[in-house]
Protein backbone atom coordinates (compact mmCIF):
# COMPACT_ATOMS: atom_id res chain seq x y z
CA UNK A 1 -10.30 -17.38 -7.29
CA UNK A 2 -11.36 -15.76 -3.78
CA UNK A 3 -9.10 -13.45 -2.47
CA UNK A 4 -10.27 -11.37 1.32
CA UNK A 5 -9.08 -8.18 0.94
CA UNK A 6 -8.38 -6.50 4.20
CA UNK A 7 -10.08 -2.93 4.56
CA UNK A 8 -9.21 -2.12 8.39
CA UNK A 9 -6.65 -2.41 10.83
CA UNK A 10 -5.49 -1.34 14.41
CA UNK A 11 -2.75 -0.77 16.03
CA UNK A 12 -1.96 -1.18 19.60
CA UNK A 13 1.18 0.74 21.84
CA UNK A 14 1.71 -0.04 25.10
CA UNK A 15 1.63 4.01 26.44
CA UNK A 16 0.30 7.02 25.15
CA UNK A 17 2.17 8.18 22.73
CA UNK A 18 2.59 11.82 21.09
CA UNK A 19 3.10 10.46 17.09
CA UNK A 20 1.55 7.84 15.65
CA UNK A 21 3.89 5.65 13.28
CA UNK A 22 2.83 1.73 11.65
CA UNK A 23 4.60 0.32 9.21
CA UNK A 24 3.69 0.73 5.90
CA UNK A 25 4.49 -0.72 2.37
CA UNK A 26 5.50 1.14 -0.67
CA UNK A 27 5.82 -0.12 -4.23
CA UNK A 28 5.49 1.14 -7.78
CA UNK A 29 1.93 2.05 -8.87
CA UNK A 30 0.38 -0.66 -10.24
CA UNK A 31 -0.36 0.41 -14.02
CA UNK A 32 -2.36 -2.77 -15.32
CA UNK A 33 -4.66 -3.99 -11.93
CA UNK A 34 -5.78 -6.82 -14.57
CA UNK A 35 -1.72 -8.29 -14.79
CA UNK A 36 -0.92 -7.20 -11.67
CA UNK A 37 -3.25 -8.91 -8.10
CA UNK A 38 -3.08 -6.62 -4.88
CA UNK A 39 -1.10 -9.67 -3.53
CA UNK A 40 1.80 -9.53 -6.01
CA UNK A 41 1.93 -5.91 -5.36
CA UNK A 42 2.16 -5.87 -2.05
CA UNK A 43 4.64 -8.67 -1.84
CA UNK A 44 6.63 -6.68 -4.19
CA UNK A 45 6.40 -3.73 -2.07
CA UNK A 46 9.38 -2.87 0.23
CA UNK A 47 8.08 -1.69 4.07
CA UNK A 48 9.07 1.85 5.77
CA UNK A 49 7.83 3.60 9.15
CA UNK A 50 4.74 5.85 8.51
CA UNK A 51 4.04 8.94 10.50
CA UNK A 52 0.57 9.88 10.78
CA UNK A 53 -0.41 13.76 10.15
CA UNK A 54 -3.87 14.81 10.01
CA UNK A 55 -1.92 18.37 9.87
CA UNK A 56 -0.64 17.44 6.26
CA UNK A 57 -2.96 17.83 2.85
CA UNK A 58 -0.43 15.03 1.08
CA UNK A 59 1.53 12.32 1.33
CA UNK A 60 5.22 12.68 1.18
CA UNK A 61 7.73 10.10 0.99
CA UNK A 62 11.40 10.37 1.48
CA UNK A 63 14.49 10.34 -1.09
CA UNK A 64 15.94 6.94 0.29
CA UNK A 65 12.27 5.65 -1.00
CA UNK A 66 12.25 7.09 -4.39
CA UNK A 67 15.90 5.39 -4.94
CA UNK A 68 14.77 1.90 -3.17
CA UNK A 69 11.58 1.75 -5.36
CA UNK A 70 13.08 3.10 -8.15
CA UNK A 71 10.28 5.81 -8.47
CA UNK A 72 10.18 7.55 -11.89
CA UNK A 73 9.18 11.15 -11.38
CA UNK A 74 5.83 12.54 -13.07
CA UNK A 75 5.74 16.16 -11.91
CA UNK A 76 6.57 19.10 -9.60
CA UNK A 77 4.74 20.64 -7.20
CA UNK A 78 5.29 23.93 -4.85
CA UNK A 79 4.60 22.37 -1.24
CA UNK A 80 3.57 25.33 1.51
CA UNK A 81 5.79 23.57 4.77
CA UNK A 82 6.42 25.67 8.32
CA UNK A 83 9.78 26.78 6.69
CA UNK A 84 8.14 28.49 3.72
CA UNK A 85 7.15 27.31 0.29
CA UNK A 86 9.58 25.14 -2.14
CA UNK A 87 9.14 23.01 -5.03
CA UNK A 88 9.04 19.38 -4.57
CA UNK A 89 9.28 16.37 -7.18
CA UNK A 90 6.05 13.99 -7.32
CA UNK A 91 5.54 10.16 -7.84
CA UNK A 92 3.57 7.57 -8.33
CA UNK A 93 3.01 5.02 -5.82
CA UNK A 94 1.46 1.86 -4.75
CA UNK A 95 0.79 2.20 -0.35
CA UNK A 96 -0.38 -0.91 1.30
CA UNK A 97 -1.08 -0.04 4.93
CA UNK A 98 -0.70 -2.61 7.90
CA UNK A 99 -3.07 -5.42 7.59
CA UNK A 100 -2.39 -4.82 3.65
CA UNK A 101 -5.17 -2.45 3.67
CA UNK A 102 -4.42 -1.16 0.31
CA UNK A 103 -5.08 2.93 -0.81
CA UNK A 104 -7.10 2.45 -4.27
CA UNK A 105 -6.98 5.28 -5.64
CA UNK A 106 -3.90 6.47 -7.66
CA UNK A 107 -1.49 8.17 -5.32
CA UNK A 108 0.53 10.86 -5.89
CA UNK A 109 3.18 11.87 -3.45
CA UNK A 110 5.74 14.74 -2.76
CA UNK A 111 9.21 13.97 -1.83
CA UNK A 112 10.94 15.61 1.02
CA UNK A 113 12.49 15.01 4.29
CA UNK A 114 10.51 12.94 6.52
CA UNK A 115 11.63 13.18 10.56
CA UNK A 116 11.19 10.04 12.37
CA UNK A 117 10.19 8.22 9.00
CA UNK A 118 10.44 7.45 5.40
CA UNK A 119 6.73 8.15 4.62
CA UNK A 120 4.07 11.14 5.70
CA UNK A 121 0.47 9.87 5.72
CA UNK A 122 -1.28 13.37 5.09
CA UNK A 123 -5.08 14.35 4.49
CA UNK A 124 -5.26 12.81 1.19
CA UNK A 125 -5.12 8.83 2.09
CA UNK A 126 -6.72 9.43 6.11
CA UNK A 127 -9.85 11.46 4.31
CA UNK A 128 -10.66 8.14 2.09
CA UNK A 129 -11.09 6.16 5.05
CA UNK A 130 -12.47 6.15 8.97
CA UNK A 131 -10.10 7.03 11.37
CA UNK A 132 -9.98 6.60 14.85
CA UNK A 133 -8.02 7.16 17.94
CA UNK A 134 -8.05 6.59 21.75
CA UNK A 135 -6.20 6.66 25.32
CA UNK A 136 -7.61 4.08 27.19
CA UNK A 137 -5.97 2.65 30.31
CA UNK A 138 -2.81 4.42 29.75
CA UNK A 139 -2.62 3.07 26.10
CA UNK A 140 -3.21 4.53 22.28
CA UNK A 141 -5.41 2.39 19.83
CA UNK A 142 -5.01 3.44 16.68
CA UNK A 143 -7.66 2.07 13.58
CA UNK A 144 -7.95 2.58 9.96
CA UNK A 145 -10.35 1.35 7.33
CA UNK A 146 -10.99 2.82 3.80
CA UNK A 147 -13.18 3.19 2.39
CA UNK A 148 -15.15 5.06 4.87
CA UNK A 149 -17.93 3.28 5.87
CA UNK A 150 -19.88 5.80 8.47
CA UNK A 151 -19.92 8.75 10.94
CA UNK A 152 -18.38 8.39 14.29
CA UNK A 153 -20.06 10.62 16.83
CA UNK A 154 -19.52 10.46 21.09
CA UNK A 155 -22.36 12.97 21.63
CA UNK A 156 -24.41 9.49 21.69
C-alpha cells in the first residue's frame, strides 16, 4: 500500500499580520506506529488554533485539550514563563500540522494557558523542520516542512 506523506505546507493571510496561527491537529501519541497508520491518527485527531513562537523552547497545549483528548499525564516540569517560574503537568501527544505534516518524533508538551489558542508551537517542533516567513505585497506567507531539508540564506 502507497501512502504520500505530506512533509511541507504554507499558509497564506491576506495582510501582514503580527502572530502567526494555522490550525493544527492533536491526538493521543501513537504507541504502536505498526497498528496504528499516520492516517488513522490523524483522522482521529481533534483540530485547535496553533500560535507560532520561535520565543518558546516547548510546546504547550491548553487544559480544554488535555480533557478533549483525554491526555493521561506522564510528568511535571518547572516551566521559566515572563511571570516567573511554576510547575506544569506534561503529556504525550500526537501533532499533525496543516497539510497533515505530521511531528515524528515523540512529543512531549506542557500544559498551561494558551492566549489566542489551544496549542503553543515552541522551539522544539519549528527546530526539526525549515521554517520560513515573508511580507510580500502587503501579505504574510508562512511555510513549514520537517524534516529540515537545507540552509536558507538571502546573502545570495
Amino acid at each position: 500500500m502507497n501512502h504520500t506523506v505530506n512533509r511541507a505546507f504554507t499558509f497564506e493571510y491576506s495582510q501582514v499580520v503580527s502572530s502567526i496561527i494555522t490550525p493544527v491537529r492533536v491526538g493521543l501519541h501513537i504507541t504502536d506506529p505498526i497498528k496504528v497508520t499516520l492516517e488513522t491518527a490523524s483522522e482521529n485527531a481533534k483540530e485547535y488554533n496553533a500560535i507560532w513562537d520561535t520565543g518558546a523552547t516547548n510546546t504547550v497545549v491548553t487544559r480544554k485539550i488535555v480533557k478533549d483528548c483525554g491526555l493521561k499525564q506522564v510528568g511535571v516540569i518547572t516551566m521559566n514563563t515572563t511571570n516567573g517560574n511554576r510547575l506544569s503537568k506534561q503529556y504525550l501527544i500526537s501533532l499533525f500540522l496543516p497539510n497533515s505534516v505530521a511531528v515524528y518524533s515523540t512529543l512531549l508538551v506542557c500544559e498551561a494557558n494558551v492566549a489566542g489558542a489551544n496549542v503553543l508551537i515552541g522551539m522544539d517542533v519549528i527546530s526539526q523542520g525549515d521554517f520560513a516567513l515573508g511580507s510580500p505585497n502587503g501579505k504574510t506567507i508562512f511555510s513549514f516542512r520537517i524534516p529540515s531539508q537545507q540552509a536558507t540564506d538571502f546573502r545570495s
